[in-house]
N, C-alpha and C. Protein backbone atom coordinates (compact mmCIF):
# COMPACT_ATOMS: atom_id res chain seq x y z
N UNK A 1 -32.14 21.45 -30.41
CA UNK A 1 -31.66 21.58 -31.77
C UNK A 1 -30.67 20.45 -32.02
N UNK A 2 -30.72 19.92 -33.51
CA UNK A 2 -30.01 18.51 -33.62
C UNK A 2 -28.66 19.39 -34.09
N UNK A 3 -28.13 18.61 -34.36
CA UNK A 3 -25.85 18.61 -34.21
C UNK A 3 -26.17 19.39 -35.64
N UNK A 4 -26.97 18.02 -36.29
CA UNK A 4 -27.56 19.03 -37.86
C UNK A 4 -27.39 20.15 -38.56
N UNK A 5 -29.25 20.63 -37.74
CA UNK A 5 -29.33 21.97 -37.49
C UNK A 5 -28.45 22.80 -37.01
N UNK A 6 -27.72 22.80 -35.79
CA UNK A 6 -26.67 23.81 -35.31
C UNK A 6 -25.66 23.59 -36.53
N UNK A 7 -25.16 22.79 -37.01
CA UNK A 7 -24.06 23.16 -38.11
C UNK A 7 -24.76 23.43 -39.69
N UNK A 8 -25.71 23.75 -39.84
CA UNK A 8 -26.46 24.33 -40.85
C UNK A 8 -26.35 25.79 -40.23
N UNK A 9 -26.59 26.11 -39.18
CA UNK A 9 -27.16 27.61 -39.10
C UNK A 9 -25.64 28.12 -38.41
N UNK A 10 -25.04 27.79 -38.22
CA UNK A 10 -23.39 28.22 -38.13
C UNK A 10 -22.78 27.80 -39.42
N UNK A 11 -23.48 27.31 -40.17
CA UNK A 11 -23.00 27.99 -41.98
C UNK A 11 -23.50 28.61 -42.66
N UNK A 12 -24.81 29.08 -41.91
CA UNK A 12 -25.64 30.18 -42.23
C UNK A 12 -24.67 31.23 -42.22
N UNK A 13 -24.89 31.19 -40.75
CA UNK A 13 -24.20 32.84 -40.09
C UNK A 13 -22.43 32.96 -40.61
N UNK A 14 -21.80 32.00 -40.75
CA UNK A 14 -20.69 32.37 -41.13
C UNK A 14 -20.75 33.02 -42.80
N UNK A 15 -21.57 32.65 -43.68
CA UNK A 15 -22.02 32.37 -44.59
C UNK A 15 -21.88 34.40 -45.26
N UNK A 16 -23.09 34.87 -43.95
CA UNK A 16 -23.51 35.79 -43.76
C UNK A 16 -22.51 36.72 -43.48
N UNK A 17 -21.92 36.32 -42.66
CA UNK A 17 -20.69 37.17 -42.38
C UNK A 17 -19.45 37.65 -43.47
N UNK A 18 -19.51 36.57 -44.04
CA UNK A 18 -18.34 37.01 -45.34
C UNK A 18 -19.35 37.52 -46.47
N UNK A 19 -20.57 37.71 -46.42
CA UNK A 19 -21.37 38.66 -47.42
C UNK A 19 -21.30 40.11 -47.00
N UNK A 20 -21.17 40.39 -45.60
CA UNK A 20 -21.53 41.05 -45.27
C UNK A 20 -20.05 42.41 -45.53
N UNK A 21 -19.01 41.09 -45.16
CA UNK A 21 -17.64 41.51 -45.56
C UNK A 21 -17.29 41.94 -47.04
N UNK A 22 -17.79 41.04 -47.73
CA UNK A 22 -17.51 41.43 -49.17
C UNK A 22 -18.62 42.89 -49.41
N UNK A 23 -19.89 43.05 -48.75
CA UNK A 23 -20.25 43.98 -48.90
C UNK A 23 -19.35 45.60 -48.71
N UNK A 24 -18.65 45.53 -47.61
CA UNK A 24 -17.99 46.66 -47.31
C UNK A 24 -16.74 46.75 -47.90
N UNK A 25 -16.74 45.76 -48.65
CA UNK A 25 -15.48 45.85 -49.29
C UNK A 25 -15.53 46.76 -50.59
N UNK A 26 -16.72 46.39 -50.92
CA UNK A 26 -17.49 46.79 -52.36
C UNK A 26 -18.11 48.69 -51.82
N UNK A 27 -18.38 48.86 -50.98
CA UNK A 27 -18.60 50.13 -50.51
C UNK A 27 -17.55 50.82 -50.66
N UNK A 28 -16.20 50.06 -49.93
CA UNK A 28 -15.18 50.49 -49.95
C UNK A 28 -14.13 51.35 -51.30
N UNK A 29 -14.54 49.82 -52.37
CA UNK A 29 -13.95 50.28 -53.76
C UNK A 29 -14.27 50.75 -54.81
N UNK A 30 -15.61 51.92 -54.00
CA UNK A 30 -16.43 52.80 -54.36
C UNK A 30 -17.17 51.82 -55.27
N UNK A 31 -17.61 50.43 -55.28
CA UNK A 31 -18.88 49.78 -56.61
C UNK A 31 -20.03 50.11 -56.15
N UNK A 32 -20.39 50.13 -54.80
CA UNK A 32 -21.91 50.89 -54.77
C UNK A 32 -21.91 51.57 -53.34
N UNK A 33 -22.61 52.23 -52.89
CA UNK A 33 -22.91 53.48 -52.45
C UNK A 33 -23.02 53.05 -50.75
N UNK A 34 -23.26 54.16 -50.05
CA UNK A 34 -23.63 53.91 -48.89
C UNK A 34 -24.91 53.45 -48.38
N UNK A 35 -25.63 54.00 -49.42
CA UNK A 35 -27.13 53.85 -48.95
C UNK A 35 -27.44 52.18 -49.77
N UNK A 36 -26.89 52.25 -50.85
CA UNK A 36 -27.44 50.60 -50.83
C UNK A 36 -26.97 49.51 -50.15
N UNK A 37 -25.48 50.32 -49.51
CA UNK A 37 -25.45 48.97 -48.25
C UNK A 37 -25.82 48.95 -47.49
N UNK A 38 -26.53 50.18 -46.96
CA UNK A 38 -27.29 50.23 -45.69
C UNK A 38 -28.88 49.51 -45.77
N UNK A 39 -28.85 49.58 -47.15
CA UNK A 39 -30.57 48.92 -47.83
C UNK A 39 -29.72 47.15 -47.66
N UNK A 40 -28.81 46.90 -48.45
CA UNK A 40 -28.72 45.44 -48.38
C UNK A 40 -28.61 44.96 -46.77
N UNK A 41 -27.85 45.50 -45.90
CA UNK A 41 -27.84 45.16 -43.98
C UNK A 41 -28.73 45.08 -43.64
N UNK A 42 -29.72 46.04 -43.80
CA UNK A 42 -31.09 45.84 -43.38
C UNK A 42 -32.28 44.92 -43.91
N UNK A 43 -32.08 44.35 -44.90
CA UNK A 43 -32.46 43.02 -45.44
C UNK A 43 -32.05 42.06 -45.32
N UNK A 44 -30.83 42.01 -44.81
CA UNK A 44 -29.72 40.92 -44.08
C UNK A 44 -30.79 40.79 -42.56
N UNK A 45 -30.70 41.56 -41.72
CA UNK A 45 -31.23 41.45 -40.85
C UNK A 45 -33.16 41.05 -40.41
N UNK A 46 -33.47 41.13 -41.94
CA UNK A 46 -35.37 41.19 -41.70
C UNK A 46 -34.95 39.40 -41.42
């Protein structure tokens, strides 16, 4: 894998990570539910 690629896909995943954060944040301040974050994680992950 080129220098590139590895710093494309470690701005992927960091990328991902603060979505994932703002997701539970949003669970948190009751804007949507449990089950649609459990639907959005699991589309995170396909």
């Amino acid at each position: 894998m080129s220098r590139t690629e590895r710093l494309r896909l470690e701005e992927a995943v960091s990328q991902a990570d603060r979505d994932l954060e703002e997701l539970a944040v949003q669970v948190a301040d009751g804007e949507i539910d449990a089950v649609t974050a459990a639907r959005l994680r699991e589309a995170y992950h396909r």
